[in-house]
PDB file of N, CA and C in Angstrom:
ATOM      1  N   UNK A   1      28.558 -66.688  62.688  1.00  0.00           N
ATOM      2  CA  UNK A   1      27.420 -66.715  61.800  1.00  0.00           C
ATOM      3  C   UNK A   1      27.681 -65.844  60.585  1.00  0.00           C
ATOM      4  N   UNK A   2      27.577 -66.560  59.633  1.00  0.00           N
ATOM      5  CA  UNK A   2      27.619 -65.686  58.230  1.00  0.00           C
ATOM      6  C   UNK A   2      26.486 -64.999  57.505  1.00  0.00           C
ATOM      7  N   UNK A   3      26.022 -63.924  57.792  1.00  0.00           N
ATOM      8  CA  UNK A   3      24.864 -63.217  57.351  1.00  0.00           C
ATOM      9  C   UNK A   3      24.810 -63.021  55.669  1.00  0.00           C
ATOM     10  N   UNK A   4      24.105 -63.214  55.206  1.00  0.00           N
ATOM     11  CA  UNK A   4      23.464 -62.688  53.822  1.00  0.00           C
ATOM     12  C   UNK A   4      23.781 -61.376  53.213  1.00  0.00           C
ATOM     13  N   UNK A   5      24.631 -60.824  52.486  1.00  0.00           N
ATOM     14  CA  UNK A   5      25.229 -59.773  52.246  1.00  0.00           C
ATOM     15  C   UNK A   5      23.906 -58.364  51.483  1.00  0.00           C
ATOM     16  N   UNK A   6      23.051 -57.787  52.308  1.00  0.00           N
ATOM     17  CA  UNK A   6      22.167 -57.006  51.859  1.00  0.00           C
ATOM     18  C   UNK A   6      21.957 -56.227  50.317  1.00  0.00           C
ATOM     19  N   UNK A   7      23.386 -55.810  50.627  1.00  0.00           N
ATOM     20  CA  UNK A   7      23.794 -54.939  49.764  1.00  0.00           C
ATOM     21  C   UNK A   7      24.342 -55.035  47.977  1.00  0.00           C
ATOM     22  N   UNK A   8      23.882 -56.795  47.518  1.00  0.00           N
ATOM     23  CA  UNK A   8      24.947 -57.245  46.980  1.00  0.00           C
ATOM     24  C   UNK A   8      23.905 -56.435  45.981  1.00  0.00           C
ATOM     25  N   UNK A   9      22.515 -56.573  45.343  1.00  0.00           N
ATOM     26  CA  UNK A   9      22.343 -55.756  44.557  1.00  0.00           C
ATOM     27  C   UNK A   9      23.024 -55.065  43.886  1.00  0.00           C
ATOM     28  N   UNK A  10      22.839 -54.020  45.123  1.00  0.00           N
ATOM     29  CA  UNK A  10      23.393 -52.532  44.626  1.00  0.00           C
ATOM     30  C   UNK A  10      24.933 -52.657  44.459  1.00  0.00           C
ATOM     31  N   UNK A  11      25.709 -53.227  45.008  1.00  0.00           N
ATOM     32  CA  UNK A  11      27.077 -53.240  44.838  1.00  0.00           C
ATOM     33  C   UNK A  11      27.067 -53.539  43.399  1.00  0.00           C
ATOM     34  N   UNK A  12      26.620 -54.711  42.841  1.00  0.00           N
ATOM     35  CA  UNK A  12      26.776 -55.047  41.523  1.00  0.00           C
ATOM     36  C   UNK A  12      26.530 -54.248  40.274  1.00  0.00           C
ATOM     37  N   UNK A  13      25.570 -53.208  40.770  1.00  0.00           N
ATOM     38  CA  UNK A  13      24.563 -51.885  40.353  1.00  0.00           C
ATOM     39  C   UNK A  13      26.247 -51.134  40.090  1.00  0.00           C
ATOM     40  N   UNK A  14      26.861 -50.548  41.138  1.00  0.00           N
ATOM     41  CA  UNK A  14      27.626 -49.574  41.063  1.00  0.00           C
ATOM     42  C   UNK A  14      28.901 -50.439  40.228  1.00  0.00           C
ATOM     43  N   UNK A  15      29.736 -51.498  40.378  1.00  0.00           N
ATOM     44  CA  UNK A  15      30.553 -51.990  39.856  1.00  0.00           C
ATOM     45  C   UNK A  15      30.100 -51.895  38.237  1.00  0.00           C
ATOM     46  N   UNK A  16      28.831 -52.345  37.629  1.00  0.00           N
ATOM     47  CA  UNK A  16      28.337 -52.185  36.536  1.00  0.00           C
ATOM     48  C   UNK A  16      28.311 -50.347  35.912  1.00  0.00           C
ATOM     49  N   UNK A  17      28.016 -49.180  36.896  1.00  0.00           N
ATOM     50  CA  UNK A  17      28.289 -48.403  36.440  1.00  0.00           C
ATOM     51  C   UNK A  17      29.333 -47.944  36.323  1.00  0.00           C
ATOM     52  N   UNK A  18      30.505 -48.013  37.004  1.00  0.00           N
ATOM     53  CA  UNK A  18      31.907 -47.765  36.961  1.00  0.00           C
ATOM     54  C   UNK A  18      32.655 -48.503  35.844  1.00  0.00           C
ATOM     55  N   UNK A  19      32.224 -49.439  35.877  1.00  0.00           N
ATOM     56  CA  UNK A  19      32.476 -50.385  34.462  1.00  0.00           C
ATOM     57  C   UNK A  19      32.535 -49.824  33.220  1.00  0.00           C
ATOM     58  N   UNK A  20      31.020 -49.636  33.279  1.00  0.00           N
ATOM     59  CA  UNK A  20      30.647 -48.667  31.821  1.00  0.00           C
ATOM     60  C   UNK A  20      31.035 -47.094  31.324  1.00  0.00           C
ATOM     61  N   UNK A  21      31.771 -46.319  32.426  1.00  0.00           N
ATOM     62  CA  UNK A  21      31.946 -45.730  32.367  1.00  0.00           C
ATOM     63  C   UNK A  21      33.624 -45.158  32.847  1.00  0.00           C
ATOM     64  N   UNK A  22      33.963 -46.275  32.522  1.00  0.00           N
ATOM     65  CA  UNK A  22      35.510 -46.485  31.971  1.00  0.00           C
ATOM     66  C   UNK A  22      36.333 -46.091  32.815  1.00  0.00           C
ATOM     67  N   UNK A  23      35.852 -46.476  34.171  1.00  0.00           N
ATOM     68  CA  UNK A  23      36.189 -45.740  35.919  1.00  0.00           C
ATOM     69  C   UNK A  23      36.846 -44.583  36.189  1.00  0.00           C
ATOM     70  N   UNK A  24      35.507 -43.345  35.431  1.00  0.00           N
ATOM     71  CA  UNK A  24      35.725 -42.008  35.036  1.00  0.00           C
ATOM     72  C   UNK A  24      34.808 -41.546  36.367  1.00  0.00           C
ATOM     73  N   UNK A  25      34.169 -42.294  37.058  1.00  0.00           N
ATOM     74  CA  UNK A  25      32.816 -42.024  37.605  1.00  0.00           C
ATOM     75  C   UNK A  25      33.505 -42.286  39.466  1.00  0.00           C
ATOM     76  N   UNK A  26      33.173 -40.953  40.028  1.00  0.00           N
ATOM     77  CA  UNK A  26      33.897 -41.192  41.807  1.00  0.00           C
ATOM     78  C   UNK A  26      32.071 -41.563  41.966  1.00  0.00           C
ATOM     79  N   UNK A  27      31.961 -41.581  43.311  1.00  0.00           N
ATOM     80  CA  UNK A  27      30.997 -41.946  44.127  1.00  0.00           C
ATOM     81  C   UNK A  27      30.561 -40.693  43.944  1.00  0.00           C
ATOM     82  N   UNK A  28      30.507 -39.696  43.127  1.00  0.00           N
ATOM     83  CA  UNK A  28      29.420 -38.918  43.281  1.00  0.00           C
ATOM     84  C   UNK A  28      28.297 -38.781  42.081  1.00  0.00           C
ATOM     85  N   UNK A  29      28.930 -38.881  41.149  1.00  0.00           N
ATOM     86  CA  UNK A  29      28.361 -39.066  39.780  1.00  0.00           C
ATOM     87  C   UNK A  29      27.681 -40.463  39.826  1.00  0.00           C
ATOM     88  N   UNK A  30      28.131 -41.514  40.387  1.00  0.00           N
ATOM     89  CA  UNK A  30      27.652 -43.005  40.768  1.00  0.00           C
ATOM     90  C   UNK A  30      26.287 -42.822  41.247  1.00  0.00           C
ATOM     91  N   UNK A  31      26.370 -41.931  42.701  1.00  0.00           N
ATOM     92  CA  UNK A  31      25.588 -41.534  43.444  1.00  0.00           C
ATOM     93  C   UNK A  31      24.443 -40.556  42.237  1.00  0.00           C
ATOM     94  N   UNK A  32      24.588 -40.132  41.465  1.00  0.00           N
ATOM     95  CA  UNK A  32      23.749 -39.776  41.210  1.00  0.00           C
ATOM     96  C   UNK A  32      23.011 -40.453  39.619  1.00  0.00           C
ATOM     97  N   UNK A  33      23.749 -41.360  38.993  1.00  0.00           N
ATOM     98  CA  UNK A  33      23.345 -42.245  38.096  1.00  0.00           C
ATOM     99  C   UNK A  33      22.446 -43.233  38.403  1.00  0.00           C
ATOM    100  N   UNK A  34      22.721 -43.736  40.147  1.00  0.00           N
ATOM    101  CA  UNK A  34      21.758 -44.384  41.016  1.00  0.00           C
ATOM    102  C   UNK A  34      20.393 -43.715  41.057  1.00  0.00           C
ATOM    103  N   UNK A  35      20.342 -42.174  41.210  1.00  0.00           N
ATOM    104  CA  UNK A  35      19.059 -41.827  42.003  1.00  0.00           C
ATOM    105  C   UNK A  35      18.741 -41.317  40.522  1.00  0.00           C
ATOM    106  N   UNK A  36      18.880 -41.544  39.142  1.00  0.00           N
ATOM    107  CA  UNK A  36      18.284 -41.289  38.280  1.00  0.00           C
ATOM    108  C   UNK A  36      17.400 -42.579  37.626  1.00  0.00           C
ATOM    109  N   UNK A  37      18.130 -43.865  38.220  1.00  0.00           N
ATOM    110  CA  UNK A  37      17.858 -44.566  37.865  1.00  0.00           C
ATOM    111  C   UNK A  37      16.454 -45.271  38.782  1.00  0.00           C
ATOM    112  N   UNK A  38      16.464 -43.897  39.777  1.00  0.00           N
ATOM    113  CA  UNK A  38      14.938 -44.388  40.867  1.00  0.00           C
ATOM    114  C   UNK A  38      15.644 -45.011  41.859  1.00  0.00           C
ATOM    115  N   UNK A  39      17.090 -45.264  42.546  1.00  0.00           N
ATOM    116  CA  UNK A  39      17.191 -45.561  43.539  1.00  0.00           C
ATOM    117  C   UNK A  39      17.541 -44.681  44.403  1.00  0.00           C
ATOM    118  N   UNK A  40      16.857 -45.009  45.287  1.00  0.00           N
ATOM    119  CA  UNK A  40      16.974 -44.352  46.739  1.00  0.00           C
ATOM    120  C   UNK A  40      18.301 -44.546  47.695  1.00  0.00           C
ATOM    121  N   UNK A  41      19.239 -43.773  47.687  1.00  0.00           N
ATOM    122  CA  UNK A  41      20.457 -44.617  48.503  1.00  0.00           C
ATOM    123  C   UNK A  41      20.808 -43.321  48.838  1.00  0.00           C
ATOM    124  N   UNK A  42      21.972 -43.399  50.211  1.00  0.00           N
ATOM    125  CA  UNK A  42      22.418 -42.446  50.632  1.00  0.00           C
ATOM    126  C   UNK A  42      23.958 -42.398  49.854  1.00  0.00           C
ATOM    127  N   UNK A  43      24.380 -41.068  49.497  1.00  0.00           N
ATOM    128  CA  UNK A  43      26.524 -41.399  49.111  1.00  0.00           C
ATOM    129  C   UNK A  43      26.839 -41.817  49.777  1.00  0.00           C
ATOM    130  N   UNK A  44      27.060 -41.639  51.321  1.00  0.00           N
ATOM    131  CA  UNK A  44      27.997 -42.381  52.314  1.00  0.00           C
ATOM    132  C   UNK A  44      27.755 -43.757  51.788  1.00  0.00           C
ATOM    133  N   UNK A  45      26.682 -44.109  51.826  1.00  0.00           N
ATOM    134  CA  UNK A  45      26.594 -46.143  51.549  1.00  0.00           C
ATOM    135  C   UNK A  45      26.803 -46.444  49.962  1.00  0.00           C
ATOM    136  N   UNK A  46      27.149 -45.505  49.072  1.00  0.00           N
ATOM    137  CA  UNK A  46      28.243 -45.526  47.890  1.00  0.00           C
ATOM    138  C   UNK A  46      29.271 -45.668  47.574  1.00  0.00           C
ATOM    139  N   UNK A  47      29.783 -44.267  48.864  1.00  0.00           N
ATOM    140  CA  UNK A  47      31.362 -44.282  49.093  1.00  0.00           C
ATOM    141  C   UNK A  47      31.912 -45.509  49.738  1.00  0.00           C
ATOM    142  N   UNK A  48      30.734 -45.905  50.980  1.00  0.00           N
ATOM    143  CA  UNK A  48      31.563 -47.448  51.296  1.00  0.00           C
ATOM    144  C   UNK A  48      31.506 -48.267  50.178  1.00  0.00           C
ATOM    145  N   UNK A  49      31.125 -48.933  49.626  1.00  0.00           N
ATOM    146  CA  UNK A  49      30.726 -49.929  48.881  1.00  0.00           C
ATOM    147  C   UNK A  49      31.612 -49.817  48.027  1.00  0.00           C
ATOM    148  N   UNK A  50      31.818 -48.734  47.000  1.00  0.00           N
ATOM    149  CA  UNK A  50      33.106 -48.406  46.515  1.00  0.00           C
ATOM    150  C   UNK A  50      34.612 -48.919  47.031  1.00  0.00           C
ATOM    151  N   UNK A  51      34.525 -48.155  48.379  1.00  0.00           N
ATOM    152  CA  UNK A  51      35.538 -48.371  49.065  1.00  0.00           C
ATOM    153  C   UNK A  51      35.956 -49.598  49.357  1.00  0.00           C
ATOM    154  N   UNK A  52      35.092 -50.794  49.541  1.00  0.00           N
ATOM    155  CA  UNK A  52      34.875 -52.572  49.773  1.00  0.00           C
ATOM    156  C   UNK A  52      35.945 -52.990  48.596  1.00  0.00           C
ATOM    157  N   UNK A  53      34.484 -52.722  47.332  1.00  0.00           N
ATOM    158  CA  UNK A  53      35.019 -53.156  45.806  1.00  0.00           C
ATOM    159  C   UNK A  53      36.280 -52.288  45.534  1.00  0.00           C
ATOM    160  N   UNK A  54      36.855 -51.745  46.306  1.00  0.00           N
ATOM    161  CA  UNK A  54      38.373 -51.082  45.559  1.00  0.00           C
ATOM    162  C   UNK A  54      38.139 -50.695  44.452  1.00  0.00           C
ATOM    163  N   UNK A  55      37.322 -49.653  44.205  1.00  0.00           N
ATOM    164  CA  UNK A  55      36.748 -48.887  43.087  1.00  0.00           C
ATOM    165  C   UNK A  55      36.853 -47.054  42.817  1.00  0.00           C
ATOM    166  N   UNK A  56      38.290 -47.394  42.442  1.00  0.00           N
ATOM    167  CA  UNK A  56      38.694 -45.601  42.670  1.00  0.00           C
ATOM    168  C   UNK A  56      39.226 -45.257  41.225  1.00  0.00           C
ATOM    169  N   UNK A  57      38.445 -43.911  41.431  1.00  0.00           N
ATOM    170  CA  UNK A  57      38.931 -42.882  39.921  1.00  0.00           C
ATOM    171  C   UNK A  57      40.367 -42.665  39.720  1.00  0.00           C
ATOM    172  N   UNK A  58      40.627 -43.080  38.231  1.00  0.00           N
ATOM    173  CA  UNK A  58      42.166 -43.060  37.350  1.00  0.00           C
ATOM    174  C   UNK A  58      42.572 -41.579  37.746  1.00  0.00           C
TER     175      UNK A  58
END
């Protein structure tokens, strides 16, 4: 069974900020561009998601 990917939102959320920010940005600064932006998320479920999208600082 192929489930509905929850998370795709926010994944797209963080790929868009790493994007823009010229993949200067680890999962912590991410993590906190998120909760400025009013989302509620934990880092660990940053750092994965990151970790999925193969999204690591130069």
């Amino acid at each position: 069974m192929k489930k509905e990917n929850p998370d795709k939102e926010l994944e797209e959320l963080i790929q868009a900020i790493f994007d823009e920010n010229d993949a200067s940005y680890g999962y912590r600064r991410i993590y906190l561009a998120l909760r400025n932006k009013g989302y509620k998320v934990n880092h660990k479920k940053v750092q994965r998601i990151m970790r999925k999208l193969g999204l690591m600082v130069k």
